[in-house]
PDB file of N, CA and C in Angstrom:
ATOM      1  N   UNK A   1      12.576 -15.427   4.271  1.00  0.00           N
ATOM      2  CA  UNK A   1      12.254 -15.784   2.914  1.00  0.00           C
ATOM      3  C   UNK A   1      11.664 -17.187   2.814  1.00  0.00           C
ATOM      4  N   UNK A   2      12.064 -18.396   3.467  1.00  0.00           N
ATOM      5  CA  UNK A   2      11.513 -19.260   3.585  1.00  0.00           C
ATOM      6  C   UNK A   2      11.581 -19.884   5.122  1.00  0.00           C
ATOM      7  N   UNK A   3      10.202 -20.584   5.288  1.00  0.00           N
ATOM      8  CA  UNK A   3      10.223 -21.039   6.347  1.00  0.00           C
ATOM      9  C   UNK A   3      10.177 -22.767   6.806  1.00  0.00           C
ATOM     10  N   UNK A   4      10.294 -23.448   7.773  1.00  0.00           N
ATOM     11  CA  UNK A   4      10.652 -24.696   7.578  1.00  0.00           C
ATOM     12  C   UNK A   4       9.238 -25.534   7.810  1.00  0.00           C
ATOM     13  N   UNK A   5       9.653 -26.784   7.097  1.00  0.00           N
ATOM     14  CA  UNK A   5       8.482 -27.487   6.748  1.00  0.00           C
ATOM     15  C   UNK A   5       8.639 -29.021   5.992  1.00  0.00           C
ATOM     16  N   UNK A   6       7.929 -29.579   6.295  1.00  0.00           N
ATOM     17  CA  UNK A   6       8.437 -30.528   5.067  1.00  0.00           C
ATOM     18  C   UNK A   6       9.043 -30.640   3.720  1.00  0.00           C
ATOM     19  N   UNK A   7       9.944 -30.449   3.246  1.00  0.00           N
ATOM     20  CA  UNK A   7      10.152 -30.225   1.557  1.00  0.00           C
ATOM     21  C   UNK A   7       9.332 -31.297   0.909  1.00  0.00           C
ATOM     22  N   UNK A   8       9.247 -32.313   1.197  1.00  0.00           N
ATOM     23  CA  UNK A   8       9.014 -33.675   0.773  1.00  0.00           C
ATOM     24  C   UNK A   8       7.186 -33.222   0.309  1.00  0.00           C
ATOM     25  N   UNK A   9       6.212 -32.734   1.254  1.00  0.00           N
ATOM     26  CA  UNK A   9       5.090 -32.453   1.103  1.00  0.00           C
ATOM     27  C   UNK A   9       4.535 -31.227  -0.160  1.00  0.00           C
ATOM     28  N   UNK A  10       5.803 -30.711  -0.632  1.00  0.00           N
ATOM     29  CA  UNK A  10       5.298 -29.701  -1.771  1.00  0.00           C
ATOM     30  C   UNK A  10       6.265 -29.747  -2.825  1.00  0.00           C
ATOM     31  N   UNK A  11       4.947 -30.612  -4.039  1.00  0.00           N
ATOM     32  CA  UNK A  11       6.414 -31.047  -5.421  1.00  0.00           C
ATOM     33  C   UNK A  11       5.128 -30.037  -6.204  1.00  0.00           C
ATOM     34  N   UNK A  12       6.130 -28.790  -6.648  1.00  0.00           N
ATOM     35  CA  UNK A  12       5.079 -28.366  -7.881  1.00  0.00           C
ATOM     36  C   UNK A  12       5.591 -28.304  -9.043  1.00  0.00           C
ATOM     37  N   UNK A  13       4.745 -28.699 -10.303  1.00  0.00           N
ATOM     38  CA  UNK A  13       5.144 -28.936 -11.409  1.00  0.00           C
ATOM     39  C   UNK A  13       5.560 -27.677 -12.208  1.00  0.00           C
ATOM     40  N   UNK A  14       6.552 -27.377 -12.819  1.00  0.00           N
ATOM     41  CA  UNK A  14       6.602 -26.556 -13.951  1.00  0.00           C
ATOM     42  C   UNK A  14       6.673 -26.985 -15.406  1.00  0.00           C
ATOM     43  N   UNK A  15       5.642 -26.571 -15.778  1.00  0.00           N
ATOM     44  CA  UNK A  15       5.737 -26.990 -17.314  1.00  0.00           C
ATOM     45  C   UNK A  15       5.848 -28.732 -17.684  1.00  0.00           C
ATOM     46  N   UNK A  16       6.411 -29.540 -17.812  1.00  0.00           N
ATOM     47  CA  UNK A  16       6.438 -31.169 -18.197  1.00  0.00           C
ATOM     48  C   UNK A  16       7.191 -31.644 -17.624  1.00  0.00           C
ATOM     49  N   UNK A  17       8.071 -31.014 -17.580  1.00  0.00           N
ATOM     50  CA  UNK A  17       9.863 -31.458 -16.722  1.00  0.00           C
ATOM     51  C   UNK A  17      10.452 -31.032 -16.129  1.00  0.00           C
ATOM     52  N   UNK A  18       9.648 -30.189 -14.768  1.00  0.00           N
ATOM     53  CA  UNK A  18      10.476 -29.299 -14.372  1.00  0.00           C
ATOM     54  C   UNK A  18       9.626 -29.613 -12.544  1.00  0.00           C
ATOM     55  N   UNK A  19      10.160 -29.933 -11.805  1.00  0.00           N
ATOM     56  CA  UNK A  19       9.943 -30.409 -10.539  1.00  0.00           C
ATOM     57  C   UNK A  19      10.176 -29.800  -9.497  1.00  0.00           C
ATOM     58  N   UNK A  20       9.468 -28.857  -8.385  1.00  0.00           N
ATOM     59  CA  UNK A  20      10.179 -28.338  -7.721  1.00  0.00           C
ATOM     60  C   UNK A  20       9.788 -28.678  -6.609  1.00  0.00           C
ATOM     61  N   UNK A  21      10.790 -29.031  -5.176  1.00  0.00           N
ATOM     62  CA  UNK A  21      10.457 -29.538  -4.021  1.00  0.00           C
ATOM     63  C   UNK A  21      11.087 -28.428  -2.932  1.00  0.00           C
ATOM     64  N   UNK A  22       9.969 -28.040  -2.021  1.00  0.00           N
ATOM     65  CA  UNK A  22      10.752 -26.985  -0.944  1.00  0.00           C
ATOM     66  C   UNK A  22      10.546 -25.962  -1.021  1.00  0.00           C
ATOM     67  N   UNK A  23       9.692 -25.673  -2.448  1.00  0.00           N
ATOM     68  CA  UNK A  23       9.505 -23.850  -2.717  1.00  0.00           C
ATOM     69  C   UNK A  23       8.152 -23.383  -1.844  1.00  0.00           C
ATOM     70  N   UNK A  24       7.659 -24.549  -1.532  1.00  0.00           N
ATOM     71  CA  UNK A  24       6.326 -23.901  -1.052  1.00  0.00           C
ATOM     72  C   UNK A  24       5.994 -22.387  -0.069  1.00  0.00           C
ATOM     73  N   UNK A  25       6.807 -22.550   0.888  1.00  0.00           N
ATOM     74  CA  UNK A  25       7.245 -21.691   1.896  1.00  0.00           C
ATOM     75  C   UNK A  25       7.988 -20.397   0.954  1.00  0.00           C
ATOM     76  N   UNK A  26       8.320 -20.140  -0.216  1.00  0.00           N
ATOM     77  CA  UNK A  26       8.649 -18.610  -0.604  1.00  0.00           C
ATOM     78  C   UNK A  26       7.546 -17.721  -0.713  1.00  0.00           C
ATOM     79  N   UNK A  27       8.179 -16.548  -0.149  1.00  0.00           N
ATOM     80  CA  UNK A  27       7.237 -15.688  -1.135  1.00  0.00           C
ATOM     81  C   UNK A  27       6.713 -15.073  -2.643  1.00  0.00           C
ATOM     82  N   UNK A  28       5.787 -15.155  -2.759  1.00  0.00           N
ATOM     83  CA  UNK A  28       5.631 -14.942  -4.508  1.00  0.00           C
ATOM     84  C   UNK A  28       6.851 -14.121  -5.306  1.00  0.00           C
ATOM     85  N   UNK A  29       6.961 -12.864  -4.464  1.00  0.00           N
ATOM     86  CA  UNK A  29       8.031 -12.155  -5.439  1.00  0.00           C
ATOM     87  C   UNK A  29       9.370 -12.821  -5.690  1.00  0.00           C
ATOM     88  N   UNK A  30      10.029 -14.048  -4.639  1.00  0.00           N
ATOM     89  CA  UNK A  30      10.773 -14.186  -4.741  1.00  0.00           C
ATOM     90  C   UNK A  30      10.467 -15.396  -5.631  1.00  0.00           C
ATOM     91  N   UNK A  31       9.378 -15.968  -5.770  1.00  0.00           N
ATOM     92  CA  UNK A  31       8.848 -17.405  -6.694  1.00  0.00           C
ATOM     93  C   UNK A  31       8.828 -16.921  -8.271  1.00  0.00           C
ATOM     94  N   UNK A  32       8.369 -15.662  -8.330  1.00  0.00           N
ATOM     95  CA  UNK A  32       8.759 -15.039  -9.572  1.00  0.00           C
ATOM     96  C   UNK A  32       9.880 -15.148 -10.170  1.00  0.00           C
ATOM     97  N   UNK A  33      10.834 -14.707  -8.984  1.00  0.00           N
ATOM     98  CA  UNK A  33      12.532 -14.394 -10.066  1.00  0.00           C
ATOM     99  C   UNK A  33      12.696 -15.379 -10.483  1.00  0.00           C
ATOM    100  N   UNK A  34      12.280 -16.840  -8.891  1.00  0.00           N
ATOM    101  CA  UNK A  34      13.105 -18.118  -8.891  1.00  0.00           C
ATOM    102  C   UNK A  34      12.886 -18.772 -10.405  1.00  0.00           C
ATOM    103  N   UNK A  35      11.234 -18.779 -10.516  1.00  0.00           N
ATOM    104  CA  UNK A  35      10.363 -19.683 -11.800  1.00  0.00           C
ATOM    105  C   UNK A  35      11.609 -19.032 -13.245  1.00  0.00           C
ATOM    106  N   UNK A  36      11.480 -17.555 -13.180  1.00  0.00           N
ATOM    107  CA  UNK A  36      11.924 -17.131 -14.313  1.00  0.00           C
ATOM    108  C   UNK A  36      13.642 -17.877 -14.466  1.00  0.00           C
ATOM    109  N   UNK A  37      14.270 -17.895 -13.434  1.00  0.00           N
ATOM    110  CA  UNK A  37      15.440 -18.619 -13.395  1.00  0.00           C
ATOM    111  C   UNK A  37      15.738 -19.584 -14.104  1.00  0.00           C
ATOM    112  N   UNK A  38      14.960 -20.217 -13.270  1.00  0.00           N
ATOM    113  CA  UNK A  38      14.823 -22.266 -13.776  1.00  0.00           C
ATOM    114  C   UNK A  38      13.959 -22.141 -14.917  1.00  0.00           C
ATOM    115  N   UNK A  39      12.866 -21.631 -15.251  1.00  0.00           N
ATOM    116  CA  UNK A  39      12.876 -21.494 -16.748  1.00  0.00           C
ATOM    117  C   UNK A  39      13.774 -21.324 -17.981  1.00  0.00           C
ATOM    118  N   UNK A  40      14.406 -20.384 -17.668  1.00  0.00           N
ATOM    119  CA  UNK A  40      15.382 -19.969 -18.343  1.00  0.00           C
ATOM    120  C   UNK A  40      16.293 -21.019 -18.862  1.00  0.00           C
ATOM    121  N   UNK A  41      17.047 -21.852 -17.551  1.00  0.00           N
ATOM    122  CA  UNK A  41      18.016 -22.513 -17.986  1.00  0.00           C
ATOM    123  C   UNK A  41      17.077 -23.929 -18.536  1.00  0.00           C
ATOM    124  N   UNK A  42      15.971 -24.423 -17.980  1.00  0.00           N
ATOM    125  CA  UNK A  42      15.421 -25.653 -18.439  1.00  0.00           C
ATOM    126  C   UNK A  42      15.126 -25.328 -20.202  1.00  0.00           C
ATOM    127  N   UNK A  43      14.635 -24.172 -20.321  1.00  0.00           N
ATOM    128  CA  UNK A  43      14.535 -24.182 -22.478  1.00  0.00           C
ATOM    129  C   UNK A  43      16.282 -24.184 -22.839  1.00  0.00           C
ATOM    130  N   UNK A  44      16.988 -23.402 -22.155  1.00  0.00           N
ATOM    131  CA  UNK A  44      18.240 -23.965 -22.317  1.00  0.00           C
ATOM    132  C   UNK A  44      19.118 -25.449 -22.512  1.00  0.00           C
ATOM    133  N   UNK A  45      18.616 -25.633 -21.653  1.00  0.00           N
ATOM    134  CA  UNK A  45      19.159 -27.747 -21.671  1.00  0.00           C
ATOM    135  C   UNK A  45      18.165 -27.943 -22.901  1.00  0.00           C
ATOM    136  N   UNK A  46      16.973 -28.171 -22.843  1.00  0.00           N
ATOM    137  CA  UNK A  46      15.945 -29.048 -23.886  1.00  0.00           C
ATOM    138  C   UNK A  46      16.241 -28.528 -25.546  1.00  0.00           C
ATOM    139  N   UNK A  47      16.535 -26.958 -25.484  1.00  0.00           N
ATOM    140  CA  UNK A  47      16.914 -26.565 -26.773  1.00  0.00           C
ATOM    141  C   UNK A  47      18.302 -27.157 -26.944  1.00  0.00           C
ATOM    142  N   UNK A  48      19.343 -27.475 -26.296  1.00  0.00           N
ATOM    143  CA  UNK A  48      20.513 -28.109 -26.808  1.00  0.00           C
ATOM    144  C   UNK A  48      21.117 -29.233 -26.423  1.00  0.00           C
ATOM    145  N   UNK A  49      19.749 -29.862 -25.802  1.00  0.00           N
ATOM    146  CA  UNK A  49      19.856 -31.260 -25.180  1.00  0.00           C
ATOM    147  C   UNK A  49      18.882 -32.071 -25.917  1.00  0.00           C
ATOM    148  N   UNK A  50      19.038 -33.447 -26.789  1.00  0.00           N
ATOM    149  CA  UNK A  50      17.899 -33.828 -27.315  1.00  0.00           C
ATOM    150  C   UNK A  50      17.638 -34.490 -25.844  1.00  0.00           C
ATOM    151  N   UNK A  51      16.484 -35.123 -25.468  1.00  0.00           N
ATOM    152  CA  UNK A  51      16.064 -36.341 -24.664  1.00  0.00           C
ATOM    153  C   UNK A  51      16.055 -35.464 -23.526  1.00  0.00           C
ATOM    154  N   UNK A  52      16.034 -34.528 -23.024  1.00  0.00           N
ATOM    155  CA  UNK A  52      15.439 -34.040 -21.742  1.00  0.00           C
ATOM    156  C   UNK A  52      14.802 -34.670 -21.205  1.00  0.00           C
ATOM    157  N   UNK A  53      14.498 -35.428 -20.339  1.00  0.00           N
ATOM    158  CA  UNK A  53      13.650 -36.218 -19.257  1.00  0.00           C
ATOM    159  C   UNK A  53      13.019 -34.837 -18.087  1.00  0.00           C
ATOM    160  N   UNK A  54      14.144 -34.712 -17.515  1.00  0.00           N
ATOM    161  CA  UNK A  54      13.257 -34.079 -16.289  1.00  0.00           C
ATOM    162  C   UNK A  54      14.637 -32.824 -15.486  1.00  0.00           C
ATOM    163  N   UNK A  55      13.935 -32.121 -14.977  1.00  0.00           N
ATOM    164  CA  UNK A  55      14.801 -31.323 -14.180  1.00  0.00           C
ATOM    165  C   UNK A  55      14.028 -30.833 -12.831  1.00  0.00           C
ATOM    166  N   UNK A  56      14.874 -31.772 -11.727  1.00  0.00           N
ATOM    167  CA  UNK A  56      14.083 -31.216 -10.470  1.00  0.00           C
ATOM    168  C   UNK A  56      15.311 -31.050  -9.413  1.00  0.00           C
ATOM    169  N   UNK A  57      14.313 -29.954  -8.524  1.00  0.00           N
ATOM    170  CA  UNK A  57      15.151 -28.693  -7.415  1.00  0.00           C
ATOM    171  C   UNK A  57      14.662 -28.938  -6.139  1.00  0.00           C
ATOM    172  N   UNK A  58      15.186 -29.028  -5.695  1.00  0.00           N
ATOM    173  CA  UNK A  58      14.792 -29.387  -4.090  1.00  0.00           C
ATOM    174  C   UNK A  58      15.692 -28.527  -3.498  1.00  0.00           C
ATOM    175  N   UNK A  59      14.873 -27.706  -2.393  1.00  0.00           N
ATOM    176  CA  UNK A  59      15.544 -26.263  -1.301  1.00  0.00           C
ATOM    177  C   UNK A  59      14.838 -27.149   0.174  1.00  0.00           C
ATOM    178  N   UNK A  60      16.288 -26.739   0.709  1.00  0.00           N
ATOM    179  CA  UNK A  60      15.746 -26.724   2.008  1.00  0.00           C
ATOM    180  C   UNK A  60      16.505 -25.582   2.941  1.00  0.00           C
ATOM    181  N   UNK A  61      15.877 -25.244   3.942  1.00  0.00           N
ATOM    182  CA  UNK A  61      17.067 -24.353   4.726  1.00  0.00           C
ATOM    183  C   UNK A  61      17.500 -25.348   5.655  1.00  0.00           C
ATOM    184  N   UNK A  62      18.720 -24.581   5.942  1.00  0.00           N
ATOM    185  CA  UNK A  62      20.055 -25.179   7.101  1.00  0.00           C
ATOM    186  C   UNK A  62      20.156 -23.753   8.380  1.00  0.00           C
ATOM    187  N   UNK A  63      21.236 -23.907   8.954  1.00  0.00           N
ATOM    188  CA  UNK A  63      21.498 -23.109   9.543  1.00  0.00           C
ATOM    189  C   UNK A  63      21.980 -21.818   9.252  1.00  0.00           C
ATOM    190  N   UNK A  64      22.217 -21.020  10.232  1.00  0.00           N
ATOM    191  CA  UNK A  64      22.526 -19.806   9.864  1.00  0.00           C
ATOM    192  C   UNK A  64      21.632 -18.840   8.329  1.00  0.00           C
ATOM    193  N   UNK A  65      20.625 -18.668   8.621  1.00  0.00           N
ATOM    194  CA  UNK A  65      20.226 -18.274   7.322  1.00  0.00           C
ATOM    195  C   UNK A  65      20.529 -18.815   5.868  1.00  0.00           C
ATOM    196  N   UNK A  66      21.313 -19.820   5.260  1.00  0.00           N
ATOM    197  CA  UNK A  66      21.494 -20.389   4.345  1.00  0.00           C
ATOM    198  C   UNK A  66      20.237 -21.581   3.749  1.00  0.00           C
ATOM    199  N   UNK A  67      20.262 -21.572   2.901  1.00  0.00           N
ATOM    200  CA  UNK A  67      19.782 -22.526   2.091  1.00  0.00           C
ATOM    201  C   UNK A  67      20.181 -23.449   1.036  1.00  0.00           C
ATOM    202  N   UNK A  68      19.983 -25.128   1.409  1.00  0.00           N
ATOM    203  CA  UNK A  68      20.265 -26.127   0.705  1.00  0.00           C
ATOM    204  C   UNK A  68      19.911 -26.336  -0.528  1.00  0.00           C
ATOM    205  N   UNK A  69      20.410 -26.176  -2.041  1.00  0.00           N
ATOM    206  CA  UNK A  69      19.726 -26.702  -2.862  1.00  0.00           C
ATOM    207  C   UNK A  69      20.544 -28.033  -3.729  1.00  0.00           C
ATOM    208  N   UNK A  70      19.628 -29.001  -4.387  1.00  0.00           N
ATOM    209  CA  UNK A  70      19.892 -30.243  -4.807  1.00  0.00           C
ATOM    210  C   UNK A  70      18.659 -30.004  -6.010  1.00  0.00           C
ATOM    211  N   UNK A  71      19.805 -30.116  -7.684  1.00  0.00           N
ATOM    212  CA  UNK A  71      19.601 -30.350  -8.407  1.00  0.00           C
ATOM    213  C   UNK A  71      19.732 -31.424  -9.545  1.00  0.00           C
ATOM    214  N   UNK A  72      19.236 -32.052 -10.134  1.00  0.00           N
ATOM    215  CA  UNK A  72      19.490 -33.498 -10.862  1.00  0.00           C
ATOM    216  C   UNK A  72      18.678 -33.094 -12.274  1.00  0.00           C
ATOM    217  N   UNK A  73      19.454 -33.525 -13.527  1.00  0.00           N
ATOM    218  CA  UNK A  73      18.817 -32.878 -15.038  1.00  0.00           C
ATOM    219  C   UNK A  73      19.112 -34.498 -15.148  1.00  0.00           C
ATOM    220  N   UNK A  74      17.905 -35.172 -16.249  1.00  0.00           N
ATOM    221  CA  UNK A  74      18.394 -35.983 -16.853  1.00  0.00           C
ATOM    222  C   UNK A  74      17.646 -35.636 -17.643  1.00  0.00           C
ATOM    223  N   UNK A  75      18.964 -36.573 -18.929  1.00  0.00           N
ATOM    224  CA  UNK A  75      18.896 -36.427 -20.630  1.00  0.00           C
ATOM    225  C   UNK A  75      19.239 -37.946 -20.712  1.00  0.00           C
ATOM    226  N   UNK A  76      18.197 -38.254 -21.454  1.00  0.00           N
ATOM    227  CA  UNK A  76      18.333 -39.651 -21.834  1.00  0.00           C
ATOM    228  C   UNK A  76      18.768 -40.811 -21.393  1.00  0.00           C
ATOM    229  N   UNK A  77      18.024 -40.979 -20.102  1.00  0.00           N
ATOM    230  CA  UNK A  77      18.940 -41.496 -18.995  1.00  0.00           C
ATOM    231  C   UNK A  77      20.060 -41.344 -18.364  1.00  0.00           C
ATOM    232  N   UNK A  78      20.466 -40.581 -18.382  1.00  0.00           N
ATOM    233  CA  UNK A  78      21.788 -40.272 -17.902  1.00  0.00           C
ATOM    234  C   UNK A  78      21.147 -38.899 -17.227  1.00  0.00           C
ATOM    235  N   UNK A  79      22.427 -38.946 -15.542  1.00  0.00           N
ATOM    236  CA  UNK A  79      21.552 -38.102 -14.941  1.00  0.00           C
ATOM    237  C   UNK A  79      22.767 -37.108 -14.852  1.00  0.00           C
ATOM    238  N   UNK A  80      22.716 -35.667 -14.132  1.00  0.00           N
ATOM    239  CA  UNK A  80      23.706 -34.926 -13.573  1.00  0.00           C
ATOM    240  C   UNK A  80      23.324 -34.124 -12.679  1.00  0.00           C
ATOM    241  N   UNK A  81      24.006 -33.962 -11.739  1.00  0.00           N
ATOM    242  CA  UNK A  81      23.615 -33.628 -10.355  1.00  0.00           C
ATOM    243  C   UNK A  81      24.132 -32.488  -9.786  1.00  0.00           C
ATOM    244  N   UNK A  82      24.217 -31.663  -8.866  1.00  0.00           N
ATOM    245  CA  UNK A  82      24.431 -30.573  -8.375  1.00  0.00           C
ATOM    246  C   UNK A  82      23.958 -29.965  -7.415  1.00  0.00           C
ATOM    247  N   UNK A  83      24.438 -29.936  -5.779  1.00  0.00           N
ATOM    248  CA  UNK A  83      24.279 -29.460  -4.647  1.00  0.00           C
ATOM    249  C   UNK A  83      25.115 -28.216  -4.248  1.00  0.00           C
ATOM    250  N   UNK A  84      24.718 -27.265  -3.634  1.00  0.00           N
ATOM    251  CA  UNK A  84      25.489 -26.496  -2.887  1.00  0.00           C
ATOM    252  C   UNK A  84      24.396 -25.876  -1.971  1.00  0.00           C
ATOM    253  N   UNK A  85      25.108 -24.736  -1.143  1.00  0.00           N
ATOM    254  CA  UNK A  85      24.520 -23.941  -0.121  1.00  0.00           C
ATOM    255  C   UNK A  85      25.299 -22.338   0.079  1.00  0.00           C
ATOM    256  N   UNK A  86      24.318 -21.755   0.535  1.00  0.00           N
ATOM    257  CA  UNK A  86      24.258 -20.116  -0.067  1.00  0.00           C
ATOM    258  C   UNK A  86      22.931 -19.579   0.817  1.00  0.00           C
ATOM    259  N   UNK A  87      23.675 -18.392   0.899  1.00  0.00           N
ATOM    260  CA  UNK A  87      22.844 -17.298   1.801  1.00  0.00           C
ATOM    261  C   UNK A  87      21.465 -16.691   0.941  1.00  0.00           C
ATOM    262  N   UNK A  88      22.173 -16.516  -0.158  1.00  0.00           N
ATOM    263  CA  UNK A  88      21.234 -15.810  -1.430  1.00  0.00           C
ATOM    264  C   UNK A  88      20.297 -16.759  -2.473  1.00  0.00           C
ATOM    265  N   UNK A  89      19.235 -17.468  -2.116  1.00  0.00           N
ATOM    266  CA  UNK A  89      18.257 -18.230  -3.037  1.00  0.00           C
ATOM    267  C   UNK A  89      18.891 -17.860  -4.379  1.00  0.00           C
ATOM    268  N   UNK A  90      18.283 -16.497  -5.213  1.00  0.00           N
ATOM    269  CA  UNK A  90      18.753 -16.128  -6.539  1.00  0.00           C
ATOM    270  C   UNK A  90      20.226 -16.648  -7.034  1.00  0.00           C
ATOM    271  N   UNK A  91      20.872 -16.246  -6.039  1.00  0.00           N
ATOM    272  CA  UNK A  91      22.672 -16.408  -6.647  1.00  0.00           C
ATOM    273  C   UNK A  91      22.774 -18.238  -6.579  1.00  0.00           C
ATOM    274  N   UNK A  92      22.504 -18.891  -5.436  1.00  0.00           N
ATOM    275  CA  UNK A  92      22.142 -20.380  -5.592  1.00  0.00           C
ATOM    276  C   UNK A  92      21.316 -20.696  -6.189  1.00  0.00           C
ATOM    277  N   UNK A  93      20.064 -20.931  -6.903  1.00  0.00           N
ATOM    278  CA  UNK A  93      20.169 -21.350  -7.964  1.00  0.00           C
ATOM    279  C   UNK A  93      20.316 -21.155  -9.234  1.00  0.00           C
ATOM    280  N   UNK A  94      20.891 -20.111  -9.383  1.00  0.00           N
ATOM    281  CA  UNK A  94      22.444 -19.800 -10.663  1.00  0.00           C
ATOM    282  C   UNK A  94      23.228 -20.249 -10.976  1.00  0.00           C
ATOM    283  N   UNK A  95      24.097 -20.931  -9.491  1.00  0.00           N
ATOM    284  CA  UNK A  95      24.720 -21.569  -9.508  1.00  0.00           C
ATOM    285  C   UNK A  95      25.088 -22.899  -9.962  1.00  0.00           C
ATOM    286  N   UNK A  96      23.664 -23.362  -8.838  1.00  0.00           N
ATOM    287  CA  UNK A  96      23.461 -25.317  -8.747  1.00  0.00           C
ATOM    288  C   UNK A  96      22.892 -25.364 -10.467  1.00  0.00           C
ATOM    289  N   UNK A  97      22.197 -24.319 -11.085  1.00  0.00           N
ATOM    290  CA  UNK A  97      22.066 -25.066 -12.221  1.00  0.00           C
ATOM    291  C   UNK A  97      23.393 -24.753 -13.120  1.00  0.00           C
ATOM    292  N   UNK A  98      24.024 -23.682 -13.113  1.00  0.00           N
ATOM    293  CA  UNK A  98      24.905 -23.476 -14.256  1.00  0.00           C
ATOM    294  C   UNK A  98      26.247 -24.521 -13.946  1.00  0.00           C
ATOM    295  N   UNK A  99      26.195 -25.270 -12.909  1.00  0.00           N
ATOM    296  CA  UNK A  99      27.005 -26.321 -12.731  1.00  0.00           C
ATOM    297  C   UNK A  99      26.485 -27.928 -13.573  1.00  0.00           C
ATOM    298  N   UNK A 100      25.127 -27.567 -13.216  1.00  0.00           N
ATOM    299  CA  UNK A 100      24.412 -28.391 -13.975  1.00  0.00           C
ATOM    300  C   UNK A 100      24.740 -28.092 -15.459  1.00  0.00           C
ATOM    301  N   UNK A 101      24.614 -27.168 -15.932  1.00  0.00           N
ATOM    302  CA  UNK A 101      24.774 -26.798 -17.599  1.00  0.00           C
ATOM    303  C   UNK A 101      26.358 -27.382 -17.858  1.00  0.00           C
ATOM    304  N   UNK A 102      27.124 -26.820 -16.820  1.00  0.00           N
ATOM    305  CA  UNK A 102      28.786 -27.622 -17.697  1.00  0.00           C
ATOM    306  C   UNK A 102      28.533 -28.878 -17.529  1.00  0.00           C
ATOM    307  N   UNK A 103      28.058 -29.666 -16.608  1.00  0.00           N
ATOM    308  CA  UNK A 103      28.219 -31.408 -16.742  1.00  0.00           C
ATOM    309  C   UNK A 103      27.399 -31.774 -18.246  1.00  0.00           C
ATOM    310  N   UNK A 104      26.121 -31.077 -17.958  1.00  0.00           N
ATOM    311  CA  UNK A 104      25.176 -31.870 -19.278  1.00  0.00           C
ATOM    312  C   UNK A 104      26.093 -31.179 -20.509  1.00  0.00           C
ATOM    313  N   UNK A 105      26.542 -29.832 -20.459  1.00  0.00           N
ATOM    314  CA  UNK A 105      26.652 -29.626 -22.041  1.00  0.00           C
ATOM    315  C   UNK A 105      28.045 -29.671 -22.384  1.00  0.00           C
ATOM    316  N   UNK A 106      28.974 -29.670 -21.295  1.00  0.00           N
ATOM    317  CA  UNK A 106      30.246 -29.661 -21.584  1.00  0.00           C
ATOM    318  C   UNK A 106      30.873 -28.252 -21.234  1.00  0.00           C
ATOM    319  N   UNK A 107      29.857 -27.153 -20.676  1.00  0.00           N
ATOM    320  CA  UNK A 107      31.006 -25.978 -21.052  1.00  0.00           C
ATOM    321  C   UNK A 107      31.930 -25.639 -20.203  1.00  0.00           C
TER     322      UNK A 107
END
């Protein structure tokens, strides 16, 4: 699903505030679900977050078939952060962001 490479060399933009580092190496179908993902939750934060600044994702793989992801939302200067690692891209970043959603929103 992904292969290794620089993460650092591929930041693509989504939409104004939305940053992604490491995706380069997926394949489209799986860039599909991912985009629709992180879409999802980014109108989420901005609709109940005033001051959205930015939300960026950085993947990398590790060993054993797993993959690293590192997420950071900031709202109005203030940042919140969220790492883990997972076999399943989709189910990780579900995760790293809905961890993200209880710090920024409280739930």
């Amino acid at each position: 699903m992904i292969t290794t490479g620089s993460p650092m060399e591929d930041i693509q933009q989504l939409g104004g505030n939305i940053e992604l580092t490491g995706f380069r190496d997926l394949d489209g179908g799986s860039m599909i679900i991912l985009k629709k993902i992180i879409g999802n939750y980014a109108r989420k934060f901005s609709d109940r977050l005033q001051n959205m600044e930015k939300l960026a994702i950085t993947i990398k793989p590790v060993g054993n078939n797993q993959h690293e992801m590192h997420a950071k939302l900031i709202v109005d200067g203030q940042i919140h952060t969220s790492e883990l690692t997972e076999h399943n891209l989709f189910v990780l970043v579900d995760k790293v962001l809905r961890k993200i959603e209880s710090s920024a929103l409280g739930n």
